[in-house]
C-alpha atoms as a PDB file:
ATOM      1  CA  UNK A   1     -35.558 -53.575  -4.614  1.00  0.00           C
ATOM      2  CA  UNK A   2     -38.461 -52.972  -2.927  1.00  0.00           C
ATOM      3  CA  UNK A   3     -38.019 -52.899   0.637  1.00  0.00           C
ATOM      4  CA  UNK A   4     -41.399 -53.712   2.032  1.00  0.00           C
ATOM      5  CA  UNK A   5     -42.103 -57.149   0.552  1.00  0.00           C
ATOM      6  CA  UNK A   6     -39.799 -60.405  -0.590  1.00  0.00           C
ATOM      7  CA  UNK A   7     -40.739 -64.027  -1.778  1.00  0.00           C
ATOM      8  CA  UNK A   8     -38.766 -66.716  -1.085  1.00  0.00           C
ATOM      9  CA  UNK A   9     -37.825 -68.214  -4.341  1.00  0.00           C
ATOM     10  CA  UNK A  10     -35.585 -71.347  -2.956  1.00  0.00           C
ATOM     11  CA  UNK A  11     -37.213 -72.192   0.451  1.00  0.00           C
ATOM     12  CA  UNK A  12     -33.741 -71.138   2.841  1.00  0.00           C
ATOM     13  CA  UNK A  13     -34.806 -68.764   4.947  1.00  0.00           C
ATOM     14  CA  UNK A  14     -35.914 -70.294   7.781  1.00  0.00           C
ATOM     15  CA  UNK A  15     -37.708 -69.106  11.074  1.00  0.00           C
ATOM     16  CA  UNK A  16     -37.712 -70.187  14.712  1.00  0.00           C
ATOM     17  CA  UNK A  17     -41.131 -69.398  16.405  1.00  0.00           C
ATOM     18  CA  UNK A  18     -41.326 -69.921  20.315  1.00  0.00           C
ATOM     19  CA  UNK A  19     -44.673 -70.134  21.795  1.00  0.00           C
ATOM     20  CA  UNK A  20     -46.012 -69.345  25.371  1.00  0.00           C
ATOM     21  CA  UNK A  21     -45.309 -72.839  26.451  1.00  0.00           C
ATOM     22  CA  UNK A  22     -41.922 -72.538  25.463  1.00  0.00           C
ATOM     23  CA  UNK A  23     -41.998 -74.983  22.605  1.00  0.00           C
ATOM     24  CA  UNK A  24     -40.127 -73.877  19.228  1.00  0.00           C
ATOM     25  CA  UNK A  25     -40.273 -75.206  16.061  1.00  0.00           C
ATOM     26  CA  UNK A  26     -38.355 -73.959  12.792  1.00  0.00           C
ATOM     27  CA  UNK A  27     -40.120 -72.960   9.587  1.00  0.00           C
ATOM     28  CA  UNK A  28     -39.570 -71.709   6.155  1.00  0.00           C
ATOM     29  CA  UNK A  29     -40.280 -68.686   5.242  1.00  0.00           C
ATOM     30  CA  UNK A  30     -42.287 -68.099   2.090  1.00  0.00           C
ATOM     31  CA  UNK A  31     -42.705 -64.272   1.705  1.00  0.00           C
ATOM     32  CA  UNK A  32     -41.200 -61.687   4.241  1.00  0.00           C
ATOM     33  CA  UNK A  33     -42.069 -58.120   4.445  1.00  0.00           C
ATOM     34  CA  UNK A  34     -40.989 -55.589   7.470  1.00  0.00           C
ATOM     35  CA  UNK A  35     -44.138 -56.227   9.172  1.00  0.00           C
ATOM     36  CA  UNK A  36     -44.084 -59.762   9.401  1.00  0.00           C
ATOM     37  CA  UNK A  37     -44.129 -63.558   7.200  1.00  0.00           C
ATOM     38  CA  UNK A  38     -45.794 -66.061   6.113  1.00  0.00           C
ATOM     39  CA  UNK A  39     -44.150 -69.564   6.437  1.00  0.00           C
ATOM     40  CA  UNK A  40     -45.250 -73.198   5.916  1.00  0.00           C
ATOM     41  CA  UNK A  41     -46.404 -74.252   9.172  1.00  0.00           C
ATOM     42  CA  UNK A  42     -45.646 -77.973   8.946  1.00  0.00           C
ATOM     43  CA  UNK A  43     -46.654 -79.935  11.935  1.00  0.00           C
ATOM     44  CA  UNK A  44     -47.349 -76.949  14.520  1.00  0.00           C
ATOM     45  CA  UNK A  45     -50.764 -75.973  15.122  1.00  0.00           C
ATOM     46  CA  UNK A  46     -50.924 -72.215  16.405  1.00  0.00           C
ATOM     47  CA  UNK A  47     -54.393 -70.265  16.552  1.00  0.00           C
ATOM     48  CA  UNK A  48     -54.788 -66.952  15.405  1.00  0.00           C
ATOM     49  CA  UNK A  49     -54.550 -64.313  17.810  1.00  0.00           C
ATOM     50  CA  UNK A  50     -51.561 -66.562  19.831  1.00  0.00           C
ATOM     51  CA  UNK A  51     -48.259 -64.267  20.613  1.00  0.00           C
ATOM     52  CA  UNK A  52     -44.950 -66.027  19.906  1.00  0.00           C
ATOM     53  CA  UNK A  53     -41.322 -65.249  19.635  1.00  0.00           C
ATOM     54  CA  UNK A  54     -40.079 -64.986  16.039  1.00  0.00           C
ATOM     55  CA  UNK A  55     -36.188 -65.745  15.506  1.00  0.00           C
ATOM     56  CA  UNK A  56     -34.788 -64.617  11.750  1.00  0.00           C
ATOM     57  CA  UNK A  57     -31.549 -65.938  11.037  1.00  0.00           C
ATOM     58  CA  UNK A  58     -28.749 -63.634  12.971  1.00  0.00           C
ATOM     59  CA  UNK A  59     -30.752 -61.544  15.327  1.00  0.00           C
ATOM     60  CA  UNK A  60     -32.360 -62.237  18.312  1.00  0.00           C
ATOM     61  CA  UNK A  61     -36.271 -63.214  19.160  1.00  0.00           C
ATOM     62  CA  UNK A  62     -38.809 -60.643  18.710  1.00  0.00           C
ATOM     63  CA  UNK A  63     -42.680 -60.254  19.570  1.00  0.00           C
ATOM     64  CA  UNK A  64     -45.136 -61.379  17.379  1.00  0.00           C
ATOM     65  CA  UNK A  65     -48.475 -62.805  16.546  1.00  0.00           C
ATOM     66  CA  UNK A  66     -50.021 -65.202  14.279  1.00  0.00           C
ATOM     67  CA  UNK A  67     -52.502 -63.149  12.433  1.00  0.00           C
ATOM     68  CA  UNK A  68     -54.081 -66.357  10.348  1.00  0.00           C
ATOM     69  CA  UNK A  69     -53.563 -70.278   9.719  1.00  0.00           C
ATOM     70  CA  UNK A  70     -54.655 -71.539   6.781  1.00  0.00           C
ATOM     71  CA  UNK A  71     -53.918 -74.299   4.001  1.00  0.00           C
ATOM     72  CA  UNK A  72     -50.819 -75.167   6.215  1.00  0.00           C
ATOM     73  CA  UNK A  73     -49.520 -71.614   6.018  1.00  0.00           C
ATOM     74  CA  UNK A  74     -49.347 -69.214   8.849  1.00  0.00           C
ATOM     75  CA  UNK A  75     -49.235 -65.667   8.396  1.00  0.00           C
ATOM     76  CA  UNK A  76     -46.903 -63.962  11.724  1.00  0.00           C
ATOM     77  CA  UNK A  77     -47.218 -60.052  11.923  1.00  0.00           C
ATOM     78  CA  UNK A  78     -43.905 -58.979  13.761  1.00  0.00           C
ATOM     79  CA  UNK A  79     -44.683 -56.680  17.234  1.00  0.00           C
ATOM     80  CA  UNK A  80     -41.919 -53.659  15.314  1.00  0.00           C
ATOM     81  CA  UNK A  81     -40.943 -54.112  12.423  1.00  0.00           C
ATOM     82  CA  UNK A  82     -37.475 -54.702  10.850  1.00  0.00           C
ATOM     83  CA  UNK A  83     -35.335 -52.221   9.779  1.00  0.00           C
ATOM     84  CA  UNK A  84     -34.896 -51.065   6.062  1.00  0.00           C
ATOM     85  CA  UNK A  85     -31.247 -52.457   6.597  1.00  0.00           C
ATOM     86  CA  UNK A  86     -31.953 -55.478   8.023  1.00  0.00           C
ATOM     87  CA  UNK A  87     -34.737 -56.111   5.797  1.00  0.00           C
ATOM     88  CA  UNK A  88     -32.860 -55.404   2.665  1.00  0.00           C
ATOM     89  CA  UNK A  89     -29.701 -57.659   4.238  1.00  0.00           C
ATOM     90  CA  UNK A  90     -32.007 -60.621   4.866  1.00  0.00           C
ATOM     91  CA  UNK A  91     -33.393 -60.565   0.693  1.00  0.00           C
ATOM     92  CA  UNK A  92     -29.708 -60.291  -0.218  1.00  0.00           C
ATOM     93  CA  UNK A  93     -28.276 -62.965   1.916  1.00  0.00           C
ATOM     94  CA  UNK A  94     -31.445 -65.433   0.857  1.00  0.00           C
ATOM     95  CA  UNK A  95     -31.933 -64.910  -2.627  1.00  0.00           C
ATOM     96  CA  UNK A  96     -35.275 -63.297  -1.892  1.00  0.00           C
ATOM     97  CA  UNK A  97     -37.091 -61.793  -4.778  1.00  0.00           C
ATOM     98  CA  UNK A  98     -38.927 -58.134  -4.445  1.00  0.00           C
END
């Protein structure tokens, strides 16, 4: 597997993302690597540059910051990134595809 970069095939990993003004909203994740995500962004409208709290699925919420938003994608790049284990745990536990 390669441990830098996942797809999500089938849509169920999902992300909670907390901005500044303390709203959250949950999103799926499309593709995941240690550095960060890129999820469908649905009905929240973040800026580029904007620093929000990422949630993944069993650990707690972590500094980040949307790099772009574009065609109703976001991309998040994570303040540190995730750990090999963690990172490797997450693709097994969502069917994600290296």
């Amino acid at each position: 597997m390669n441990a830098h970069y996942a797809s999500a095939s089938n849509g169920t990993l999902k992300i909670k993302c907390r901005s500044g003004s303390g709203s959250s909203v949950e999103l799926d994740v499309v593709d995941l690597s240690q550095g960060g995500c890129m999820a469908d962004r649905r009905n929240w409208s973040p800026n580029a540059g904007d620093r929000v709290l990422v949630q993944l699925p069993g650990l707690g919420f972590q500094a980040s910051e949307v790099i772009w938003v574009e065609d109703g994608r976001v991309g998040i790049g994570f303040e540190q990134a995730l750990h090999d284990a963690v990172f490797e745990h997450l693709c097994r536990s969502y069917a994600l595809a290296a």
